[in-house]
C-alpha atoms as a PDB file:
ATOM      1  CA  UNK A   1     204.673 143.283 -27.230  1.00  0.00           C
ATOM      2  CA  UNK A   2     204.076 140.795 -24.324  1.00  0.00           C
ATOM      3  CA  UNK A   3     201.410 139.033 -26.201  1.00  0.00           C
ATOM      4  CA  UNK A   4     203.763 138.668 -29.221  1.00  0.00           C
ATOM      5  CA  UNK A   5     206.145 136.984 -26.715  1.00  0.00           C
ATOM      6  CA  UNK A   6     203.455 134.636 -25.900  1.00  0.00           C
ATOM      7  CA  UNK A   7     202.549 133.975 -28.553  1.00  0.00           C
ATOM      8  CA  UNK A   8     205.711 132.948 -29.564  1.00  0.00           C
ATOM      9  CA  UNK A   9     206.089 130.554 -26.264  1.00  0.00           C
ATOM     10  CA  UNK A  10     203.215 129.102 -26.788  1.00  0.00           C
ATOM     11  CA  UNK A  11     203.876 127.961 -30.406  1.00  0.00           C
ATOM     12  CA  UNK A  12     207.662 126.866 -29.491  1.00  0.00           C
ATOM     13  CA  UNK A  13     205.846 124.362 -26.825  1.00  0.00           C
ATOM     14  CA  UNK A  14     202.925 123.320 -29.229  1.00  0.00           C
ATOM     15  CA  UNK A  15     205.615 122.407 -31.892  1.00  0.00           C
ATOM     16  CA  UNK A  16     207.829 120.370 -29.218  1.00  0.00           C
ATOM     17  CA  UNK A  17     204.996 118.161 -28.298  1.00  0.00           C
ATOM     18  CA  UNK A  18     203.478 117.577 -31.364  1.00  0.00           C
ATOM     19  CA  UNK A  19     207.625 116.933 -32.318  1.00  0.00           C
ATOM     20  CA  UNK A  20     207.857 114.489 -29.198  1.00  0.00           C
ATOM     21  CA  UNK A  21     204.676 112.607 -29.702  1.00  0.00           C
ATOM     22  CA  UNK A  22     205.180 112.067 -33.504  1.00  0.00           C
ATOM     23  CA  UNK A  23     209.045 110.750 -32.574  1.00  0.00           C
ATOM     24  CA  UNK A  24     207.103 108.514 -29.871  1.00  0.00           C
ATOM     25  CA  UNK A  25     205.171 106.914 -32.279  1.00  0.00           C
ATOM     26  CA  UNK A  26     207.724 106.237 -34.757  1.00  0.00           C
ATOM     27  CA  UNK A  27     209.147 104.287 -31.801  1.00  0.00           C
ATOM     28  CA  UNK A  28     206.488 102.079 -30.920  1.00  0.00           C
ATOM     29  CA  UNK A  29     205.652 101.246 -34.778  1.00  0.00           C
ATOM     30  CA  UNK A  30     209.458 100.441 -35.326  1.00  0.00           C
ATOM     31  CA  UNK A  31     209.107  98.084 -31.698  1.00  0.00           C
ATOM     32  CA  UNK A  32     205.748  96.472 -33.529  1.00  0.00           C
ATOM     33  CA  UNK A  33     207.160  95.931 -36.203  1.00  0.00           C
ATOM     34  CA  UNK A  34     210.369  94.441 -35.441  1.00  0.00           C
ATOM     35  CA  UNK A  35     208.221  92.479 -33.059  1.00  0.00           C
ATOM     36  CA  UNK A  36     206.479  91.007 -36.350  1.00  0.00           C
ATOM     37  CA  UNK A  37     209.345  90.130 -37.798  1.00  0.00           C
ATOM     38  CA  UNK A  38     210.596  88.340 -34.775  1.00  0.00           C
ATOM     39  CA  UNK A  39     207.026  86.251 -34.213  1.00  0.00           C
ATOM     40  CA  UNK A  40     207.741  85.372 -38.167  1.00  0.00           C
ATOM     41  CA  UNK A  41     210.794  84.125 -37.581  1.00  0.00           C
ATOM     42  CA  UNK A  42     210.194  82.043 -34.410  1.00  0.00           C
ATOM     43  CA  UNK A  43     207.460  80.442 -35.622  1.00  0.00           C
ATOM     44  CA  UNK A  44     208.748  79.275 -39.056  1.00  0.00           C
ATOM     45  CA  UNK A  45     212.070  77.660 -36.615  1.00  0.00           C
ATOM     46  CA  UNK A  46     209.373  76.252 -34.356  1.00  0.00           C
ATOM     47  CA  UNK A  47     208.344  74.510 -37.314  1.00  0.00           C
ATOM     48  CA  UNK A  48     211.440  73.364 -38.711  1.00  0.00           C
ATOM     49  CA  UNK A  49     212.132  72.338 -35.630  1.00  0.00           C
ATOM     50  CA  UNK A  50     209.035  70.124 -35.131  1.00  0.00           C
ATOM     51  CA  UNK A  51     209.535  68.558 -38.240  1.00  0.00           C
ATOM     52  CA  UNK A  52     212.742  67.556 -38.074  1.00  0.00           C
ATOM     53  CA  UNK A  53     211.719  65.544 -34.955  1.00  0.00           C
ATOM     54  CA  UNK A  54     208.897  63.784 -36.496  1.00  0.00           C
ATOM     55  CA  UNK A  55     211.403  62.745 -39.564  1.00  0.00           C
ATOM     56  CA  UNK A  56     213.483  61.524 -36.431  1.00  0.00           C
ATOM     57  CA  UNK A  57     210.483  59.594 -34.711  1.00  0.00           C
ATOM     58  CA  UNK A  58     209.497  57.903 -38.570  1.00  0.00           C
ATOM     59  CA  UNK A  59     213.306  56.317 -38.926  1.00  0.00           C
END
């Protein structure tokens, strides 16, 4: 009966850590990615933004 016990503990604490470490990496790859975005974004401004002061520096 004890081993059936154990069993069962060890099981319950395999399935929370592979539960944490999946939910961990969901994190991160949502972070990455919403850091993608974000680079995207600033660099397409950075443009816009450079180009609107060389139209500036032609007039």
């Amino acid at each position: 009966m004890k081993t059936n016990i154990y069993q069962k503990i060890v099981l319950l604490l395999a399935f929370v850590l592979l539960n944490t470490t999946f939910a961990g990496c969901e994190v991160i790859a949502d972070i990455f990615k919403a850091g993608f975005w974000i680079g995207i974004i600033a660099v397409v401004i950075i443009i816009i933004i450079v180009m609107a002061i060389i139209r500036m520096l032609r007039r």
